[in-house]
C-alpha atoms as a PDB file:
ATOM      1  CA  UNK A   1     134.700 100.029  87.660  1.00  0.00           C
ATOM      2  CA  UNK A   2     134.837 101.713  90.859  1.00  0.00           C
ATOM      3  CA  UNK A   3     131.134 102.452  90.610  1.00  0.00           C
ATOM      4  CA  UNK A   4     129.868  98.842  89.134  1.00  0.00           C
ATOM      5  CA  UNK A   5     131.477  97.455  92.738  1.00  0.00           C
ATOM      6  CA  UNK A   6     129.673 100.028  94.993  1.00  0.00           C
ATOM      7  CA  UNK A   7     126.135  98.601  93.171  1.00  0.00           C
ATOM      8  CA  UNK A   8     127.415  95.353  92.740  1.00  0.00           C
ATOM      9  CA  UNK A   9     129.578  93.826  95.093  1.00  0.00           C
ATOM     10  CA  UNK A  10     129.215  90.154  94.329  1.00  0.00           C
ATOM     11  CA  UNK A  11     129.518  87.956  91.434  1.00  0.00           C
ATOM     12  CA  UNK A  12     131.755  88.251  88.261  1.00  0.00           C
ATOM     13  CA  UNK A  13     131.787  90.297  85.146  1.00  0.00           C
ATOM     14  CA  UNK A  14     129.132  88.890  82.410  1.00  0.00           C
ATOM     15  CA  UNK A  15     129.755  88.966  79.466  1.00  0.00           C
ATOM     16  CA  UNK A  16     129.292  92.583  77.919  1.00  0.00           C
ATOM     17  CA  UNK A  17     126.858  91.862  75.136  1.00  0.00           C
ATOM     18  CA  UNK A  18     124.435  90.459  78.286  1.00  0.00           C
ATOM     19  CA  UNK A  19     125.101  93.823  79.707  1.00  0.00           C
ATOM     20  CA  UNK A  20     124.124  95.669  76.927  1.00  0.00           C
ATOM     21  CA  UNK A  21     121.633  93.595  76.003  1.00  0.00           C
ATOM     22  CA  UNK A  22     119.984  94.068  79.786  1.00  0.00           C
ATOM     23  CA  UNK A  23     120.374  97.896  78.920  1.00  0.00           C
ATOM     24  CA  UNK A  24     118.673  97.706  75.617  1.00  0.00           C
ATOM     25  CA  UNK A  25     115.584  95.982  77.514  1.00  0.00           C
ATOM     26  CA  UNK A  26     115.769  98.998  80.171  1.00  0.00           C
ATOM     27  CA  UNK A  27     115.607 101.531  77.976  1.00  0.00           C
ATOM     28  CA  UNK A  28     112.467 100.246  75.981  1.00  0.00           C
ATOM     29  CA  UNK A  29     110.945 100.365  79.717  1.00  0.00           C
ATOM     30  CA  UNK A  30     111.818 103.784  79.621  1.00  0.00           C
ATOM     31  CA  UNK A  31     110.683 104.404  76.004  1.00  0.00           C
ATOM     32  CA  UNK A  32     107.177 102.866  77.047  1.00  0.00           C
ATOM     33  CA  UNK A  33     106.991 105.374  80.271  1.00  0.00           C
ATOM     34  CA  UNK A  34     107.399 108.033  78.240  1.00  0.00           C
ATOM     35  CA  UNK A  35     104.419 107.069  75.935  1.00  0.00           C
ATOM     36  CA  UNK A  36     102.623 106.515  79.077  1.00  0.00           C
ATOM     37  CA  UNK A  37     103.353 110.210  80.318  1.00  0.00           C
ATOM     38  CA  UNK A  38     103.004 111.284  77.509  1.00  0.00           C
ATOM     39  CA  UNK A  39      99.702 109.813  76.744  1.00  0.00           C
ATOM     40  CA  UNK A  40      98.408 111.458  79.875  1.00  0.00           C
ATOM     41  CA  UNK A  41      99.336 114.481  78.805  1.00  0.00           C
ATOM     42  CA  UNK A  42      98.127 114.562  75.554  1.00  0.00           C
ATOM     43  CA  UNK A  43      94.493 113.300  77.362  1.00  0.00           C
ATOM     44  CA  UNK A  44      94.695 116.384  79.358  1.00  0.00           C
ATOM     45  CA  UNK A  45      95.562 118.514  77.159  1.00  0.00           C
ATOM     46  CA  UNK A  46      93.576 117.833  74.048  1.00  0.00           C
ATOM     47  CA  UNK A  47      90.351 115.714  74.835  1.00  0.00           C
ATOM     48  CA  UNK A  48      88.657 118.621  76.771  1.00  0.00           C
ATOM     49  CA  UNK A  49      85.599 118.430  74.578  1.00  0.00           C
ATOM     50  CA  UNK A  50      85.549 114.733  74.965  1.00  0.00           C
ATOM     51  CA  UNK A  51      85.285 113.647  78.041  1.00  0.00           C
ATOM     52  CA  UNK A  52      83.786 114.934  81.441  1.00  0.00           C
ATOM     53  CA  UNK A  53      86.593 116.782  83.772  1.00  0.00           C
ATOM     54  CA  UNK A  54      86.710 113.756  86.265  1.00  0.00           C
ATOM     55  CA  UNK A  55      86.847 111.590  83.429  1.00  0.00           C
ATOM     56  CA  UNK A  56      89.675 113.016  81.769  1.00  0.00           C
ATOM     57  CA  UNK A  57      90.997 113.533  84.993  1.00  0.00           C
ATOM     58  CA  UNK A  58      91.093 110.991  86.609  1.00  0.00           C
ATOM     59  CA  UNK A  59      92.172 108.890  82.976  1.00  0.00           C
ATOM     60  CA  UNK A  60      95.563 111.308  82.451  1.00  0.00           C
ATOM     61  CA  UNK A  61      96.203 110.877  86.215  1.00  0.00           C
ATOM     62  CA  UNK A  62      96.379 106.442  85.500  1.00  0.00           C
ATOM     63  CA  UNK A  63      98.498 107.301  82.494  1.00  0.00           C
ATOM     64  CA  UNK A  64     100.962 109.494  84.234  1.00  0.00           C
ATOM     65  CA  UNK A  65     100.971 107.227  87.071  1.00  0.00           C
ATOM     66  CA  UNK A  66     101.334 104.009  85.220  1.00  0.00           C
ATOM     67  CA  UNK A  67     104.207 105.515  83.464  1.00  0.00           C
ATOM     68  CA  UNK A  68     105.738 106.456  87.023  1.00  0.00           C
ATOM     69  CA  UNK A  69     105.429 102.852  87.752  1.00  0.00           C
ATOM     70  CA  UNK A  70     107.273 101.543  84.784  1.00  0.00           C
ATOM     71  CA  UNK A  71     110.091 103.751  84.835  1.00  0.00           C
ATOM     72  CA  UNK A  72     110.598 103.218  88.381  1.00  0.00           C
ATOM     73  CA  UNK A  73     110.269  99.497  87.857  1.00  0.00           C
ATOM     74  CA  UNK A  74     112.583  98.894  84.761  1.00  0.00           C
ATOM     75  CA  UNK A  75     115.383 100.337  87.222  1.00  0.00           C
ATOM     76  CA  UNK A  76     114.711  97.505  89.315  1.00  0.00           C
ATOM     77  CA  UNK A  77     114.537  95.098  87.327  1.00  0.00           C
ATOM     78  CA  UNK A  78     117.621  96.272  85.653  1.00  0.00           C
ATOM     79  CA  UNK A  79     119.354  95.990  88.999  1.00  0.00           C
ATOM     80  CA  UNK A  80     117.797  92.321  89.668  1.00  0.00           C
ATOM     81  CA  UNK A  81     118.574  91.328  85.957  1.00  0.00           C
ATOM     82  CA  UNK A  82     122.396  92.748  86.370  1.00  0.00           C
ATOM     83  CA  UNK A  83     122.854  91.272  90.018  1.00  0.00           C
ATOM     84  CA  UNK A  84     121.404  87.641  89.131  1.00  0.00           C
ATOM     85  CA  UNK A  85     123.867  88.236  85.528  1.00  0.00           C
ATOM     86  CA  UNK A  86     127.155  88.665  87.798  1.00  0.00           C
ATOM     87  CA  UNK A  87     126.355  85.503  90.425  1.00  0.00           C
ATOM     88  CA  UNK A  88     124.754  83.231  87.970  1.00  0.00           C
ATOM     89  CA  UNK A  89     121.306  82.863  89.413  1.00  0.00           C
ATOM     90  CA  UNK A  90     118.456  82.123  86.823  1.00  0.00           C
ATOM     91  CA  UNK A  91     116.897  85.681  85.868  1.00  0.00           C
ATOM     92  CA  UNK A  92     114.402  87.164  88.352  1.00  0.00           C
ATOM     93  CA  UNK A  93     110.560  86.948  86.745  1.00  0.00           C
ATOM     94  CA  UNK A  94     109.540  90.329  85.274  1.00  0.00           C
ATOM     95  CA  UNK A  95     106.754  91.386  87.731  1.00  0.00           C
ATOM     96  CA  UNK A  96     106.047  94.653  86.494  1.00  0.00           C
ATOM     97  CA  UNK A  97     104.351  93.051  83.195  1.00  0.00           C
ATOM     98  CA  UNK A  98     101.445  91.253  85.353  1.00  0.00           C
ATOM     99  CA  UNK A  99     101.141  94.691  86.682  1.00  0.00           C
ATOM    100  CA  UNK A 100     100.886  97.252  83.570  1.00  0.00           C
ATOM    101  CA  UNK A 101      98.990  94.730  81.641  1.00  0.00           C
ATOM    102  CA  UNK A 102      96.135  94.590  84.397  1.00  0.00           C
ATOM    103  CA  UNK A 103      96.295  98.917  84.746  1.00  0.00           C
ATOM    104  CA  UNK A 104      96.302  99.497  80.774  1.00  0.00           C
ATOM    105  CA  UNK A 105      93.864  96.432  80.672  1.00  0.00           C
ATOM    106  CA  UNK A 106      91.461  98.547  83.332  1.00  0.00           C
ATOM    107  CA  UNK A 107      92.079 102.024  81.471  1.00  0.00           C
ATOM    108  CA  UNK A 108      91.111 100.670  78.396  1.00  0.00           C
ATOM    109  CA  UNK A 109      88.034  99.323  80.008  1.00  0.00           C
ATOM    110  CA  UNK A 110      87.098 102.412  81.324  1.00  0.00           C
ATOM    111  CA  UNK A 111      87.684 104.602  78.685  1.00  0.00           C
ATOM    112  CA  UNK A 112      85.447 102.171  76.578  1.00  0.00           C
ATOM    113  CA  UNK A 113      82.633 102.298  78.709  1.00  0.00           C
ATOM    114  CA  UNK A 114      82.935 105.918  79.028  1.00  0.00           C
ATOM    115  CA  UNK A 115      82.791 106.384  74.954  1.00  0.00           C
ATOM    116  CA  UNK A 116      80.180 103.821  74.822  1.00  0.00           C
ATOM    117  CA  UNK A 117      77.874 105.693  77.690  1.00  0.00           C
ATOM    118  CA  UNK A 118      78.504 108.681  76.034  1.00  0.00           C
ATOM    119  CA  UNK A 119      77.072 107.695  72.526  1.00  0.00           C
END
């Protein structure tokens, strides 16, 4: 209790199961991130013979960084979420999926065109 009032000093209690249920959406942010990172990884670490060292590069780099992003940003939103929760504010827009949609939508791109040049 002591802790929830140093993060959050305003506002009431919600109900639990919105609590939870604001936790449950964190951690499949954090489940994503780690496909993310580990997508990057797996790029640098197994598609040597694919792609050109920039290329593969420079893709495992937008992976690990786009899974920086989301982890960072599902703990804010979980704090924005919570905080609007306890003073009964309409919940804050998620701007973090405008965001990864555009990167992963850019990747993507890229890695097609780089398959497609390479054929």
């Amino acid at each position: 209790m002591a802790t929830q009032r140093g993060l959050f000093r305003a506002g009431d209690d919600p109900d639990p199961r919105f609590t939870l249920a604001n936790e449950r959406t964190f951690l499949s942010w954090i489940r994503t991130a780690l496909a993310f990172v580990a997508g990057g990884i797996a790029v640098e670490a197994f598609t040597q013979d694919l792609f050109p060292v920039t290329v593969r590069q420079g893709l495992a780099v937008i992976l690990l960084l786009l899974g920086m992003l989301l982890a960072g940003g599902a703990a804010v939103r979980w704090v924005r979420v919570e905080n609007a929760m306890r003073t009964h504010r309409a919940l804050p827009i998620p701007l973090i999926v405008p965001i990864i949609s555009i990167v992963s939508a850019l990747a993507a791109g890229a890695l097609a065109l780089v398959i497609a040049l390479a054929v």
